[in-house]
C-alpha atoms as a PDB file:
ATOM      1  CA  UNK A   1    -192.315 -60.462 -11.318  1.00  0.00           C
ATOM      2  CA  UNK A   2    -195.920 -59.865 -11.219  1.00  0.00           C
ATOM      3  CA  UNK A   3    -196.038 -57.488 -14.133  1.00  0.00           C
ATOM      4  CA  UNK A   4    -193.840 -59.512 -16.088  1.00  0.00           C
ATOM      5  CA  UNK A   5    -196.786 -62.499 -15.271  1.00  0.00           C
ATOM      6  CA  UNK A   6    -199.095 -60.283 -16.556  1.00  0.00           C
ATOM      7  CA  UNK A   7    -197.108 -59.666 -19.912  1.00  0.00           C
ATOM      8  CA  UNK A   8    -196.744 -63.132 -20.455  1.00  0.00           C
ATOM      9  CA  UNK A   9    -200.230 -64.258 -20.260  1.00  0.00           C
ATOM     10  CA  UNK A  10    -201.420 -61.365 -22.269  1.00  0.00           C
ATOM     11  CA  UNK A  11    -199.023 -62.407 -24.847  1.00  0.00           C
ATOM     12  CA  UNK A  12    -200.470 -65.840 -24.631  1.00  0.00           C
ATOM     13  CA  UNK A  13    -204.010 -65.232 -25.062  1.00  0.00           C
ATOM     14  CA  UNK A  14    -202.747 -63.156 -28.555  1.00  0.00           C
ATOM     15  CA  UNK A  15    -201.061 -67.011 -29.643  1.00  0.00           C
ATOM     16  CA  UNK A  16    -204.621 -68.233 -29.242  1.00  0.00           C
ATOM     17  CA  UNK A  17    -206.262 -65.318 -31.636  1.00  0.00           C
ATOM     18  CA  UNK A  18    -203.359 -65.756 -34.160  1.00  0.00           C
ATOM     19  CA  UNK A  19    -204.519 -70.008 -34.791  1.00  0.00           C
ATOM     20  CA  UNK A  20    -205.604 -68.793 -38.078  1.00  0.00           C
ATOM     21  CA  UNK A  21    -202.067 -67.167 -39.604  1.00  0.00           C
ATOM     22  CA  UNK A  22    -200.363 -68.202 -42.644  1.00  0.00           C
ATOM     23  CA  UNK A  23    -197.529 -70.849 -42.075  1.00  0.00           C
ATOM     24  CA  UNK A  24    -195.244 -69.240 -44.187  1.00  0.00           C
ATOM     25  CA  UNK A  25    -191.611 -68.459 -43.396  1.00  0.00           C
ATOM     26  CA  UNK A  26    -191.711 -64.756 -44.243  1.00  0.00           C
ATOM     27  CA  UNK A  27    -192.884 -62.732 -41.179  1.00  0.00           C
ATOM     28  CA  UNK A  28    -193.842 -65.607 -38.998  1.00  0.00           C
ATOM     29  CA  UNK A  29    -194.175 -64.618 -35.279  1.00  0.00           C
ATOM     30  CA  UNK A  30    -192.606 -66.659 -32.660  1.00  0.00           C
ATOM     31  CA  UNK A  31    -192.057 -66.380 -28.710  1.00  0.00           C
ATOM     32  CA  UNK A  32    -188.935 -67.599 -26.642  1.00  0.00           C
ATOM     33  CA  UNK A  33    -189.156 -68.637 -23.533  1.00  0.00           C
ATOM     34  CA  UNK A  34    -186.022 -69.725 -22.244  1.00  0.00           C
ATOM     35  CA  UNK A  35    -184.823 -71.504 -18.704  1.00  0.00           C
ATOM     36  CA  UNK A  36    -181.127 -70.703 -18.167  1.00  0.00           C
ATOM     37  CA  UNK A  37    -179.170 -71.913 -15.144  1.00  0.00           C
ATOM     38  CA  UNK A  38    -175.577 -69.894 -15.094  1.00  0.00           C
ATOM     39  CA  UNK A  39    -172.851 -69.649 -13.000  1.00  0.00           C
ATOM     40  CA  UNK A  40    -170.571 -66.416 -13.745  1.00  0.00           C
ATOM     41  CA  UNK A  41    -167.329 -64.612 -11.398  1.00  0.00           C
ATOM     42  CA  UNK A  42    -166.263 -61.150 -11.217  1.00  0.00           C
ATOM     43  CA  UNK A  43    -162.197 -60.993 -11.449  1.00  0.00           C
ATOM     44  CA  UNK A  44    -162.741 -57.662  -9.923  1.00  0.00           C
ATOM     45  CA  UNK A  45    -164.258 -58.669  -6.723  1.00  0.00           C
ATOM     46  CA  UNK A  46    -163.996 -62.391  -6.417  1.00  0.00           C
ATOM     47  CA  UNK A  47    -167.777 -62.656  -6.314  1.00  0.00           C
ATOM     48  CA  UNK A  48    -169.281 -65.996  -7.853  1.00  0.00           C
ATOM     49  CA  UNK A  49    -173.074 -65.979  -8.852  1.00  0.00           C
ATOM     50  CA  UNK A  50    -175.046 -68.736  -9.564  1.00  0.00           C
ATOM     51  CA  UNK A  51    -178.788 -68.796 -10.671  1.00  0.00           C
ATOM     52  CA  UNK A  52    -182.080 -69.389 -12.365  1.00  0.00           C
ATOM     53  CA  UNK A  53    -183.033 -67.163 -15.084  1.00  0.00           C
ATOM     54  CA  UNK A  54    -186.267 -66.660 -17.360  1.00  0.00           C
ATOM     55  CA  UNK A  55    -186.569 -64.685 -20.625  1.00  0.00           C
ATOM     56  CA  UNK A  56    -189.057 -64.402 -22.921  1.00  0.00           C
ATOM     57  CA  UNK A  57    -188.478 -63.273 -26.268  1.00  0.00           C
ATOM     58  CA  UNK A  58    -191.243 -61.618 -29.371  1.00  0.00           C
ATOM     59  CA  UNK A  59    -189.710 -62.072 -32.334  1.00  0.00           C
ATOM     60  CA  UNK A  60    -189.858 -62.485 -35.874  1.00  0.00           C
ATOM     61  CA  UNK A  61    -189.052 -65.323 -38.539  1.00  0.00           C
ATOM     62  CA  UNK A  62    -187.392 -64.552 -42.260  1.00  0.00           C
ATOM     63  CA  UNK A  63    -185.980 -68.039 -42.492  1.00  0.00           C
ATOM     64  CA  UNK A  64    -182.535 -67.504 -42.095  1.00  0.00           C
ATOM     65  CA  UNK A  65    -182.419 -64.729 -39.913  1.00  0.00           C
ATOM     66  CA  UNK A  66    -184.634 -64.333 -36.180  1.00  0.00           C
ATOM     67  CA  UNK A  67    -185.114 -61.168 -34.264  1.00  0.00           C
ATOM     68  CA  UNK A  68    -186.417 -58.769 -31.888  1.00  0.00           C
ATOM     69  CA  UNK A  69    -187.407 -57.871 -28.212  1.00  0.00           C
ATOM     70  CA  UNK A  70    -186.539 -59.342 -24.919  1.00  0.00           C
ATOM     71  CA  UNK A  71    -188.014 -59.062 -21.443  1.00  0.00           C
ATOM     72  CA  UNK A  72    -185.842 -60.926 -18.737  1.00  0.00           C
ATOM     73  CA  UNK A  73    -186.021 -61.928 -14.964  1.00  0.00           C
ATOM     74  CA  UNK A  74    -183.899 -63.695 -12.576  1.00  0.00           C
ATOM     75  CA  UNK A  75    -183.430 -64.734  -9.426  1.00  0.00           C
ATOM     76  CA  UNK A  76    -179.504 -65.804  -8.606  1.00  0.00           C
ATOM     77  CA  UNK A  77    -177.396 -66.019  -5.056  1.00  0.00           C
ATOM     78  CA  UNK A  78    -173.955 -64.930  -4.615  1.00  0.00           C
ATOM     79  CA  UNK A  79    -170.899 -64.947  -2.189  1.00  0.00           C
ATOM     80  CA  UNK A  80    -172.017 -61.015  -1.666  1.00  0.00           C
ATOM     81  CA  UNK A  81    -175.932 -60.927  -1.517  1.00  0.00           C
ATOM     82  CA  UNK A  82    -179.000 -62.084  -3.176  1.00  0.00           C
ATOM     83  CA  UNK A  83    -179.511 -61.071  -6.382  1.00  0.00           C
ATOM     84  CA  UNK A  84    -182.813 -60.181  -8.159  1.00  0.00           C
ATOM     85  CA  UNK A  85    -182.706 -58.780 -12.120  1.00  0.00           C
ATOM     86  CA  UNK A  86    -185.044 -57.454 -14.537  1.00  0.00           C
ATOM     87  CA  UNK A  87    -183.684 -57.030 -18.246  1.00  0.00           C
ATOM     88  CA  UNK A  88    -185.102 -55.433 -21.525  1.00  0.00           C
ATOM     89  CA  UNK A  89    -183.428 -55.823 -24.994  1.00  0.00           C
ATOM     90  CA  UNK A  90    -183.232 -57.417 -28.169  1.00  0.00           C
ATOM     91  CA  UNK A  91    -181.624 -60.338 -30.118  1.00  0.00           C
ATOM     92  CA  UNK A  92    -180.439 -61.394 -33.422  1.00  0.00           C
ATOM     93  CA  UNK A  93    -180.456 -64.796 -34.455  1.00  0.00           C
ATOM     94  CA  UNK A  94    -178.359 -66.680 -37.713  1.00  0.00           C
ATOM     95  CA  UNK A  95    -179.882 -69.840 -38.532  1.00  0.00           C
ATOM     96  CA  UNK A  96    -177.486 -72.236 -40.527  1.00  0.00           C
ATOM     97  CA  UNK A  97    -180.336 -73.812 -42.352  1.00  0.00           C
ATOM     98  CA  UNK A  98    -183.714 -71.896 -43.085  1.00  0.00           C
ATOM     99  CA  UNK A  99    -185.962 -72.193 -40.345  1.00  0.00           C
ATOM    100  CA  UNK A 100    -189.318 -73.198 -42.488  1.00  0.00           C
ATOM    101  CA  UNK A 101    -192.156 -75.896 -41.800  1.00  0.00           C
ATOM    102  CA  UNK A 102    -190.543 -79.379 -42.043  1.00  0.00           C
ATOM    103  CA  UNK A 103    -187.217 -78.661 -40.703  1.00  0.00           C
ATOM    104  CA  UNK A 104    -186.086 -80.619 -37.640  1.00  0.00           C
ATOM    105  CA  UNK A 105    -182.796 -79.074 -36.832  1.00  0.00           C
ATOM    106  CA  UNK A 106    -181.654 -75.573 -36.840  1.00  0.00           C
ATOM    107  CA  UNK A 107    -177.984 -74.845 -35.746  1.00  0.00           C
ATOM    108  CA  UNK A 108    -177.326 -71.044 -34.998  1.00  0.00           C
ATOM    109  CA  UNK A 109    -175.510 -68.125 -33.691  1.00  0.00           C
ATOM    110  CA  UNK A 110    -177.444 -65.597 -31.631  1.00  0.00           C
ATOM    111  CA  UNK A 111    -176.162 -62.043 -30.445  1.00  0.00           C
ATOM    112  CA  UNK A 112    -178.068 -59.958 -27.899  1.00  0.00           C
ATOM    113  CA  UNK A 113    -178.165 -56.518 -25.976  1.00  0.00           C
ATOM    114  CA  UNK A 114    -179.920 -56.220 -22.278  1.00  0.00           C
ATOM    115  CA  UNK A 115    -180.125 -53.138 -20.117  1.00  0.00           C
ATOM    116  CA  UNK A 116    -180.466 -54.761 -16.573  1.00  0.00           C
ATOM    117  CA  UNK A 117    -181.777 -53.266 -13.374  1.00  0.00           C
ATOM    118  CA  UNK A 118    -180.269 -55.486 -10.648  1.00  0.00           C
ATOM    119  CA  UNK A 119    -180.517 -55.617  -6.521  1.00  0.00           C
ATOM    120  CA  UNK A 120    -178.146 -56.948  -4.243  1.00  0.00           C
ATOM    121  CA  UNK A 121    -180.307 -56.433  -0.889  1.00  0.00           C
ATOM    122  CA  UNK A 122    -181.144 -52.776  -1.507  1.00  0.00           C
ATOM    123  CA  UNK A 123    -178.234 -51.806  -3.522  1.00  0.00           C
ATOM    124  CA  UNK A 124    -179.422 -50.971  -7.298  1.00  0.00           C
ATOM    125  CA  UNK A 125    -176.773 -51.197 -10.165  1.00  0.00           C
ATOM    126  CA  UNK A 126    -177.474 -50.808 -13.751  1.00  0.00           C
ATOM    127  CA  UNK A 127    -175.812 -53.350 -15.889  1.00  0.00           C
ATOM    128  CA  UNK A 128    -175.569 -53.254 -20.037  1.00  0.00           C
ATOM    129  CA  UNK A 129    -174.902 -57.137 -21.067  1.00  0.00           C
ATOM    130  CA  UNK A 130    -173.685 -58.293 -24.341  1.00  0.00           C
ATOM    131  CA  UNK A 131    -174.009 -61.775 -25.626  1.00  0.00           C
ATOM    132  CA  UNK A 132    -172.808 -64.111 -28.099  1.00  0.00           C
ATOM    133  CA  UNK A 133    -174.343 -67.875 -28.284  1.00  0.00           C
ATOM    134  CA  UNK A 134    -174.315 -70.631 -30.292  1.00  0.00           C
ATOM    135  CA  UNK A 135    -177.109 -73.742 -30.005  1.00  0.00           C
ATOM    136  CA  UNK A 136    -179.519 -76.065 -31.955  1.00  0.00           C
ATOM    137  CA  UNK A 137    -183.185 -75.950 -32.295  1.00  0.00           C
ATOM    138  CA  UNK A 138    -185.113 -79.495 -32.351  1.00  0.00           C
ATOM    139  CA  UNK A 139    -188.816 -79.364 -33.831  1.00  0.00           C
ATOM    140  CA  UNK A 140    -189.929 -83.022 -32.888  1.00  0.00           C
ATOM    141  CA  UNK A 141    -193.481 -83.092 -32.884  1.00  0.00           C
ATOM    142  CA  UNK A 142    -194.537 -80.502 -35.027  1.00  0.00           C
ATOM    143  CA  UNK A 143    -193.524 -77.060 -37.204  1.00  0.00           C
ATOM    144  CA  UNK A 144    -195.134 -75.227 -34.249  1.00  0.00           C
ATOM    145  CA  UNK A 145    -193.310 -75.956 -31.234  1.00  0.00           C
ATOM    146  CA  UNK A 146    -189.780 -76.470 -30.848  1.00  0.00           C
ATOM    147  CA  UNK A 147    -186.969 -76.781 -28.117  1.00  0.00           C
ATOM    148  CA  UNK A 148    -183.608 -75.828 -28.508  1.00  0.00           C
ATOM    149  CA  UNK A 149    -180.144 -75.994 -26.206  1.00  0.00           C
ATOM    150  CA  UNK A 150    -177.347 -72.848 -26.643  1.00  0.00           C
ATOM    151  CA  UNK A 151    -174.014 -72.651 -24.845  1.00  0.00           C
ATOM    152  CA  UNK A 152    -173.757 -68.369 -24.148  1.00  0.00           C
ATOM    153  CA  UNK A 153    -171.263 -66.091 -23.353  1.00  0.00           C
ATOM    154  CA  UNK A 154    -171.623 -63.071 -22.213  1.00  0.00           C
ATOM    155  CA  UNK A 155    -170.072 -59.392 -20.959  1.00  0.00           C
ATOM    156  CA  UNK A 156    -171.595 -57.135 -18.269  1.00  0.00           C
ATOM    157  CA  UNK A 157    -170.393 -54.019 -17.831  1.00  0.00           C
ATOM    158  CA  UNK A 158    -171.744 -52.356 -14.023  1.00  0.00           C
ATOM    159  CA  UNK A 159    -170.050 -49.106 -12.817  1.00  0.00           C
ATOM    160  CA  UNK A 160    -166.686 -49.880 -11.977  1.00  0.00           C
ATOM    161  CA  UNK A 161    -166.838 -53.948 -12.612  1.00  0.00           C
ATOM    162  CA  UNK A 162    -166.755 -56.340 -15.892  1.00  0.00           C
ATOM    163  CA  UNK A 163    -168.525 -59.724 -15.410  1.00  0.00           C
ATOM    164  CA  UNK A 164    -167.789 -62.120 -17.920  1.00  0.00           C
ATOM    165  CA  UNK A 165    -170.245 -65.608 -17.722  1.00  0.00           C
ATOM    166  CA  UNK A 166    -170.293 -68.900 -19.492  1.00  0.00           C
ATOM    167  CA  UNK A 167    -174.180 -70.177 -19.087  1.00  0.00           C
ATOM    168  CA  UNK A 168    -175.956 -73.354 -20.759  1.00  0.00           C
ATOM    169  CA  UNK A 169    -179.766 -72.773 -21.952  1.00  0.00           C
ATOM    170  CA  UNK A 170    -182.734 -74.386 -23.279  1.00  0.00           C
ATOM    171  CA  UNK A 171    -185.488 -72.778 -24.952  1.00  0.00           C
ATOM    172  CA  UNK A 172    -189.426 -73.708 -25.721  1.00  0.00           C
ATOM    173  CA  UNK A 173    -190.242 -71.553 -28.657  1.00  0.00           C
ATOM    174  CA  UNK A 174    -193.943 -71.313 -30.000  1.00  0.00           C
ATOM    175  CA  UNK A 175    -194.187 -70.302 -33.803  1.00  0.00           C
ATOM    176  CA  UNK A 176    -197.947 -68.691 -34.694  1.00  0.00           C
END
C-alpha cells in the first residue's frame, strides 16, 4: 500500500507541472481513480467475497477511444479469509460520443486485463482477471474533472478456480 501511496502522489505532483498543456483531444493525458465496492462467489468453492477496491489508471485521450496502464489495490473479506490484492494491467475504453472539451456525458464500454497477486492469510495465488464494463462519464463543473458510474463484469481465473463478479463503480478522472 505504501508504495502504491508513493506512486500516486508522484503522479500528482506531474498533474501540477502539466497546468500548461494543450486542451486538445488528441493525446490528452488523464488519470482514473476509481472506488469500487463488489461482491463476487466462487461456484467452485462456495466462497463469497465482498470488498473495497482502489485503482488508478494513466491513460491517454484520442476522443473516441481511452487507454492504457493500471495499478490496483484492495482490501475485501470472505467466508474463507481476509483478502488483500495488488493488480497491474491495462484498459481500453469506447466512448459513444467523442470525449472533447464541452461534452457533459460520455456513455462507454471499457475492457481490461489485470495480473493480480492476492493473500488469503499467508496463502499467495496469482489471479489473471478479465473485464468487460459499461458506464457514463458526467463532466459538471468543468472539461477537467469528471466523475463517472460503470456496472463491470468480470472473470478470474486462479489455479484450479474461475471467479466470475458483478461490481458497481464510480470513477474521479483528472484530464491535464
Amino acid at each position: 500500500m505504501k508504495s502504491l501511496l508513493i506512486i500516486i502522489s508522484i503522479f500528482v505532483s506531474s498533474i501540477s507541472q502539466a497546468a500548461g498543456r494543450d486542451w486538445s483531444v488528441d493525446g490528452r493525458s488523464l488519470v482514473n481513480i476509481l472506488l469500487t465496492n463488489s461482491i463476487s462467489y466462487d461456484n467452485g468453492t462456495s466462497e463469497n467475497e465482498t470488498g473495497q477496491e482502489l485503482e488508478v489508471e494513466f491513460g491517454r485521450n484520442l476522443g473516441v477511444m481511452e487507454y492504457g496502464p493500471t495499478l490496483g489495490y484492495a482490501n475485501a473479506s470472505s467466508t474463507v479469509a481476509p483478502l488483500r490484492k495488488t493488480a497491474f494491467g491495462g484498459y481500453f475504453r469506447y466512448n459513444f460520443l467523442e470525449n472533447r472539451p464541452g461534452s457533459k456525458y460520455i456513455p462507454y464500454v471499457r475492457v481490461h486485463l489485470l495480473m493480480i497477486n492476492e493473500d488469503r492469510g499467508g496463502v499467495t495465488n496469482d489471479v489473471t482477471l478479465i473485464g468487460l464494463s459499461s458506464g457514463l462519464s458526467w463532466f459538471p463543473l468543468n472539461d477537467v474533472v469528471g466523475l463517472s458510474g460503470y456496472l463491470a463484469y468480470q472473470d478470474a481465473k486462479i489455479t484450479g478456480a474461475k471467479i466470475n463478479s458483478l461490481s458497481l463503480s464510480t470513477a474521479l478522472t483528472l484530464y491535464f
